[in-house]
Protein backbone atom coordinates (compact mmCIF):
# COMPACT_ATOMS: atom_id res chain seq x y z
CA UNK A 1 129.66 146.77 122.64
CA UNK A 2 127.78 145.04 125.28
CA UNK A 3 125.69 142.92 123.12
CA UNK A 4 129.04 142.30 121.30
CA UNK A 5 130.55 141.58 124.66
CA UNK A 6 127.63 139.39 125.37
CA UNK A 7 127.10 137.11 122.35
CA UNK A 8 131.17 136.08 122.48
CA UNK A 9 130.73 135.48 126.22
CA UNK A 10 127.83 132.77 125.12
CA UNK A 11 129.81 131.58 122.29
CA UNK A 12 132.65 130.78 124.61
CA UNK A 13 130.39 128.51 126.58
CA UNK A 14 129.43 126.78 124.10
CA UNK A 15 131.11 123.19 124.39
CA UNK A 16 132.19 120.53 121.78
CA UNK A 17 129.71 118.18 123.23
CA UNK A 18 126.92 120.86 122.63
CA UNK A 19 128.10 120.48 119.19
CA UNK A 20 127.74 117.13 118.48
CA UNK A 21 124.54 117.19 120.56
CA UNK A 22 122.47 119.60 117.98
CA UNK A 23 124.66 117.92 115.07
CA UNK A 24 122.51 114.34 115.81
CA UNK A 25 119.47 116.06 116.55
CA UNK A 26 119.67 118.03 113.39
CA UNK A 27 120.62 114.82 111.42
CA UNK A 28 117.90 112.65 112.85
CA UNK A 29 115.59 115.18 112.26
CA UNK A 30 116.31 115.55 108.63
CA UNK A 31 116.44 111.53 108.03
CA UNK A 32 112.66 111.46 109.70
CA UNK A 33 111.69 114.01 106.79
CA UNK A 34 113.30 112.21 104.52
CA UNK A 35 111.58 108.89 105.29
CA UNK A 36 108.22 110.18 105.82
CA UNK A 37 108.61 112.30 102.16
CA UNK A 38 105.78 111.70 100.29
CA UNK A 39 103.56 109.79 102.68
CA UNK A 40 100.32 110.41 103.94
CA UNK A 41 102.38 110.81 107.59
CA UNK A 42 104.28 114.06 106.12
CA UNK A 43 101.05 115.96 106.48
CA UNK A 44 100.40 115.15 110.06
CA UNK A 45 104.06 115.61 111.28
CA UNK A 46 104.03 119.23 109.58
CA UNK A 47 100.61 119.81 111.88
CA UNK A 48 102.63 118.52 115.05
CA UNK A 49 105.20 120.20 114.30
CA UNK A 50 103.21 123.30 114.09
CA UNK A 51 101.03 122.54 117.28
CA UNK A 52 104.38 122.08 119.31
CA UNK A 53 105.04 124.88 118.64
CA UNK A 54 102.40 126.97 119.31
CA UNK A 55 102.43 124.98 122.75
CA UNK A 56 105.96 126.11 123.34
CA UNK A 57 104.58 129.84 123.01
CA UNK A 58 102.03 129.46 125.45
CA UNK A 59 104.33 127.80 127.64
CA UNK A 60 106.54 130.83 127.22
CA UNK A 61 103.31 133.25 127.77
CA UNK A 62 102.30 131.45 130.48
CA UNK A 63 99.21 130.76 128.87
CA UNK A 64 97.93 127.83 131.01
CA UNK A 65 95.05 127.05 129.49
CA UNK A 66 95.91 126.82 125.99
CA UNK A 67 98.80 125.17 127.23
CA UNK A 68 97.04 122.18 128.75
CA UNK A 69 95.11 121.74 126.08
CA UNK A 70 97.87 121.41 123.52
CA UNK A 71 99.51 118.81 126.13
CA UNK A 72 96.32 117.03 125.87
CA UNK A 73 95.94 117.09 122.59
CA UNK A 74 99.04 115.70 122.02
CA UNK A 75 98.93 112.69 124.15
CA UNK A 76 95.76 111.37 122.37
CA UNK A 77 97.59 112.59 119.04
CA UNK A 78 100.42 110.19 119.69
CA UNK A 79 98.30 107.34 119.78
CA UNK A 80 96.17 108.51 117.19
CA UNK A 81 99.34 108.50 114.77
CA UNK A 82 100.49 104.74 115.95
CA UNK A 83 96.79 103.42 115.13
CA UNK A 84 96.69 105.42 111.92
CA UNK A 85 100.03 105.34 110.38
CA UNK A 86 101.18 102.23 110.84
CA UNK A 87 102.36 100.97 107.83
CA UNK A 88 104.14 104.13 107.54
CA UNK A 89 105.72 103.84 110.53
CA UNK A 90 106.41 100.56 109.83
CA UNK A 91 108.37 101.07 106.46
CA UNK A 92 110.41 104.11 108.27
CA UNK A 93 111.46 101.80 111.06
CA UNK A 94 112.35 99.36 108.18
CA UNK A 95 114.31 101.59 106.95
CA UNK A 96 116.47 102.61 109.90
CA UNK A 97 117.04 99.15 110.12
CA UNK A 98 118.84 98.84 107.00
CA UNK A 99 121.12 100.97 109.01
CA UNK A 100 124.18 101.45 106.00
CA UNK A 101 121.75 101.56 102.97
CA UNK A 102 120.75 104.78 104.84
CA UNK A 103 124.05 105.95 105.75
CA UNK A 104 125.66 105.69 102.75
CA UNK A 105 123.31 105.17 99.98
CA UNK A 106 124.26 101.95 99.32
CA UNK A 107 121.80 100.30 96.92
CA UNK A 108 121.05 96.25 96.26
CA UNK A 109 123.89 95.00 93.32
CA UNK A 110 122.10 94.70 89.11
CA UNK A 111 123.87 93.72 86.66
CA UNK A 112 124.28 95.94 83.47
CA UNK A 113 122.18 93.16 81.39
CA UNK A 114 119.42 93.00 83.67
CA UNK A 115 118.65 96.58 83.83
CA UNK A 116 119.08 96.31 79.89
CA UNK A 117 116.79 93.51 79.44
CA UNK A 118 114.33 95.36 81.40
CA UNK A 119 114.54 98.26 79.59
CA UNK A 120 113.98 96.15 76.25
CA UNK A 121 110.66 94.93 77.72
CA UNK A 122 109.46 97.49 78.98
CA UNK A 123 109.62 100.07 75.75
CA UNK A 124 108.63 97.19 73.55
CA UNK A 125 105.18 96.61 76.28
CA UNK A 126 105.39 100.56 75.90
CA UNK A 127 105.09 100.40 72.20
CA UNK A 128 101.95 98.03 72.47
CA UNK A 129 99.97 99.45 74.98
CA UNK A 130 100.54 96.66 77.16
CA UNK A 131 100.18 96.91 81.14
CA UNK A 132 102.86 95.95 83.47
CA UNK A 133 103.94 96.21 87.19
CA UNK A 134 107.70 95.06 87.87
CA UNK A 135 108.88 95.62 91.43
CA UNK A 136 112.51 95.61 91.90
CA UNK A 137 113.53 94.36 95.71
CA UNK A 138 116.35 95.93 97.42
CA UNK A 139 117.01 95.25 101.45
CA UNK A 140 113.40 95.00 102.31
CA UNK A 141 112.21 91.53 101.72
CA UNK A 142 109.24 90.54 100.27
CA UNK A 143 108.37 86.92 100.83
CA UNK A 144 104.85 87.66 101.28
CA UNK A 145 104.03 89.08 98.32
CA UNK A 146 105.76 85.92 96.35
CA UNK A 147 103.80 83.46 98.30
CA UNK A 148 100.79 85.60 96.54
CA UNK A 149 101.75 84.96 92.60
CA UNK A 150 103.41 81.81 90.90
CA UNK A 151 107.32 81.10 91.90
CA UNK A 152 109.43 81.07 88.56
CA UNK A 153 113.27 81.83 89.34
CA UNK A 154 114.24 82.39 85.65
CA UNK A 155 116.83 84.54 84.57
CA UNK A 156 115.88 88.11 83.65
CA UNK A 157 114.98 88.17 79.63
CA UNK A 158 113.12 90.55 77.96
CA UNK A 159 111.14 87.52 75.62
CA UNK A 160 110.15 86.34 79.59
CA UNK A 161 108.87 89.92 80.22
CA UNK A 162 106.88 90.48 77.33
CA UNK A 163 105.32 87.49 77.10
CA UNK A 164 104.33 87.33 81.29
CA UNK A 165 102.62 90.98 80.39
CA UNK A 166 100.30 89.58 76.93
CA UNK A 167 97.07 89.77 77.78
CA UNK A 168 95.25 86.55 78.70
CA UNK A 169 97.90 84.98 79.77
CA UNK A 170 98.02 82.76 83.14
CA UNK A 171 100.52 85.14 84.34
CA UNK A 172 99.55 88.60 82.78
CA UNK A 173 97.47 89.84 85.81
CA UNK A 174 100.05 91.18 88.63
CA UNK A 175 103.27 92.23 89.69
CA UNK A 176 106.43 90.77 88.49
CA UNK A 177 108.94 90.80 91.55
CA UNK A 178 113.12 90.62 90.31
CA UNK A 179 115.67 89.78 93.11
CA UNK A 180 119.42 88.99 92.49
CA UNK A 181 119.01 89.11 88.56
CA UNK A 182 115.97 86.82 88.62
CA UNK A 183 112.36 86.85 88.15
CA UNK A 184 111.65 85.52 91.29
CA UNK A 185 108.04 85.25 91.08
CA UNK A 186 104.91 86.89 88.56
CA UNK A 187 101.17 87.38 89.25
CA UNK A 188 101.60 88.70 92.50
CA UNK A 189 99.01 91.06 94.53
CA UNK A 190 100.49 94.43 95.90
CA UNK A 191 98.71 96.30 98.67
CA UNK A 192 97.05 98.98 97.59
CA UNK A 193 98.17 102.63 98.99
CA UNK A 194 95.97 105.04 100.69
CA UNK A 195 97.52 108.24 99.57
CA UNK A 196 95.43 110.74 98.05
CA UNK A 197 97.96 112.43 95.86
CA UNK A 198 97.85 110.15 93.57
CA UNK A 199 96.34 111.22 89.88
CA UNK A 200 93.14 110.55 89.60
CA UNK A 201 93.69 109.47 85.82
CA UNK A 202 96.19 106.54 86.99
CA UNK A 203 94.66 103.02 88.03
CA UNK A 204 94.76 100.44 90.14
CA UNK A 205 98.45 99.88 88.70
CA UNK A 206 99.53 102.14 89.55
CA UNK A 207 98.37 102.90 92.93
CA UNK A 208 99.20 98.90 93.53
CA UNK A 209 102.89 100.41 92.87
CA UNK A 210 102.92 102.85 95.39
CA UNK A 211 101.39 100.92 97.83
CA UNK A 212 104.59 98.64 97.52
CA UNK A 213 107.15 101.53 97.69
CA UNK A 214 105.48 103.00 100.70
CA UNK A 215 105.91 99.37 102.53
CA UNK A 216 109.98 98.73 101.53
CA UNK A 217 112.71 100.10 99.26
CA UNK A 218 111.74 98.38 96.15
CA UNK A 219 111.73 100.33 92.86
CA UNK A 220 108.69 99.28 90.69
CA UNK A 221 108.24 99.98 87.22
CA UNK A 222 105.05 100.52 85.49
CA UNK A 223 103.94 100.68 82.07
CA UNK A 224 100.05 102.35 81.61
CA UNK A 225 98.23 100.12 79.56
CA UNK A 226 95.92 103.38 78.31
CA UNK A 227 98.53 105.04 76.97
CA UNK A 228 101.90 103.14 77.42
CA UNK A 229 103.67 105.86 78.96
CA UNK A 230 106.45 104.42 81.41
CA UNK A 231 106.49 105.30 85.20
CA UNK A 232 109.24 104.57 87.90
CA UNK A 233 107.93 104.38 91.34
CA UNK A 234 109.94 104.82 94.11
CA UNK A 235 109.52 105.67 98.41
CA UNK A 236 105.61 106.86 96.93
CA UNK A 237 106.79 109.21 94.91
CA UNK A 238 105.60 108.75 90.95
CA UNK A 239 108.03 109.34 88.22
CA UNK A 240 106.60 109.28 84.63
CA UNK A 241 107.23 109.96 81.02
CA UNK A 242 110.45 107.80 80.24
CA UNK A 243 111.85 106.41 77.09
CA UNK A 244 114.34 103.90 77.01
CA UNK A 245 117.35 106.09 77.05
CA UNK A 246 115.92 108.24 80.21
CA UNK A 247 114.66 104.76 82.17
CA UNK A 248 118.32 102.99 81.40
CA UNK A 249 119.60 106.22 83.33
CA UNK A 250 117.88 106.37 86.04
CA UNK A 251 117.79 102.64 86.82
CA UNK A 252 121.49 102.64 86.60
CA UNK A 253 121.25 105.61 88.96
CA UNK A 254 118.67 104.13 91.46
CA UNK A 255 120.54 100.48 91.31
CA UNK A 256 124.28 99.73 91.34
CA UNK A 257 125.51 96.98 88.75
CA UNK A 258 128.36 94.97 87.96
CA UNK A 259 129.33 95.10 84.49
CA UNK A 260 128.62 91.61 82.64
CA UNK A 261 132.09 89.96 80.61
CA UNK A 262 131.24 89.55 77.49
CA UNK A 263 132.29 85.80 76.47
CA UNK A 264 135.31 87.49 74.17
CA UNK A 265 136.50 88.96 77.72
CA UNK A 266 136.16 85.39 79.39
CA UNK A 267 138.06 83.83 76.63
CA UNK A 268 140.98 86.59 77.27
CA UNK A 269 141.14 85.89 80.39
CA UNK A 270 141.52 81.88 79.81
CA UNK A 271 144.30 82.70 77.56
């Protein structure tokens, strides 16, 4: 009865404002997981994470000495991770910026014929064994990388596609970046990531496509030009094995659209 008597006394002091006060901490907590999923930065905050802990133990052992040293350690860890993972840090903060894509999922607006158009292209490239690297910008902006390649600011078409993608071509060699419904710009260079999870059978293509996620919010498709298979790439994380049916899916999925009229609709709607 008394540890009954107890554990509703501390319930009752519990306060609404004590509430709300492990509600945020829990949520912002969860969103840094979330943002560092994936990245080379996971690693290290799971081995803080531990080592704060084990600090807080010998705090509560009165362990001095392994104490200080775990205070020490993590001062010269904290700049350690700044130095280190800053382009990590970089995207996350990027991220939180965005503010209400994070909230509430919201994604950058493709139209139903884009995503179909890039679909086309990319199972016909599939079909061919012929390489490609399409990034997809969201919120994150990526001026930098367009300065890199050849400004075209053509509508999406899958003809456009295929033929950027032949081999030989002025244009073939780099990444194809879409904004608004338009190929913004082709033969662009994409930083390279660092991670080491990545397959050791998938190239420089590939790797150039996580190196972009890790840096924004930009979906990037891939298609291997050793064995055609199709890959999605999105926040680092690798995706692969689709068909058209499965990429139209998730592309919908990963990228709200407005429906296109059809000119029939249009003429209705004259009338």
């Amino acid at each position: 009865m008394n540890y009954l008597s107890n554990f509703m006394n501390s319930i009752s002091l519990i306060r609404v404002t004590d509430i709300i006060d492990i509600a945020i901490i829990s949520f912002a907590v969860y969103k840094l997981f979330s943002l560092l999923r994936n990245t080379r930065a996971e690693q290290v905050l799971n081995g803080l994470i531990i080592v704060l802990l084990f600090a807080s133990l010998a705090d509560i052992l009165n362990l001095n000495t392994v104490g200080w040293v775990m205070n020490q350690f993590l001062t010269v860890a904290l700049v350690f991770i700044i130095v280190v993972f800053q382009p990590e840090l970089r995207s996350a903060l990027e991220r939180i910026g965005r503010g209400k894509s994070i909230l509430t999922g919201e994604r950058a607006k493709r139209s139903e014929k884009t995503i179909n158009e890039l679909v086309n292209a990319a199972s016909s490239l599939s079909r061919q064994k012929i390489g490609a690297l399409v990034v997809l910008q969201r919120e994150v902006g990526l001026n930098d990388i367009v300065e890199s390649g050849t400004e075209l600011h053509a509508d999406v078409s899958s003809e456009l596609l295929i033929n950027i993608f032949i081999p030989n071509t002025p244009l073939h060699d780099g990444a194809v970046i879409i904004n608004d419904n338009q190929i913004i710009a082709a033969a662009c260079y994409l930083p390279l990531s660092n991670s080491n999870t990545i397959s050791k059978e998938l190239g420089t293509r590939h790797r150039a496509a996580v190196g972009i996620s890790e840096r924004s919010d930009s979906i990037v498709l891939v298609v291997s030009e050793e064995t055609g298979n199709i890959s999605v790439i999105e926040a680092g994380r690798i995706d692969r094995y689709f068909d058209s049916e499965s990429l139209s899916l998730r592309l919908k999925k990963d990228l709200t659209f407005e429906p296109i009229k059809d000119n029939k609709e249009g003429e209705n709607d004259e009338k």
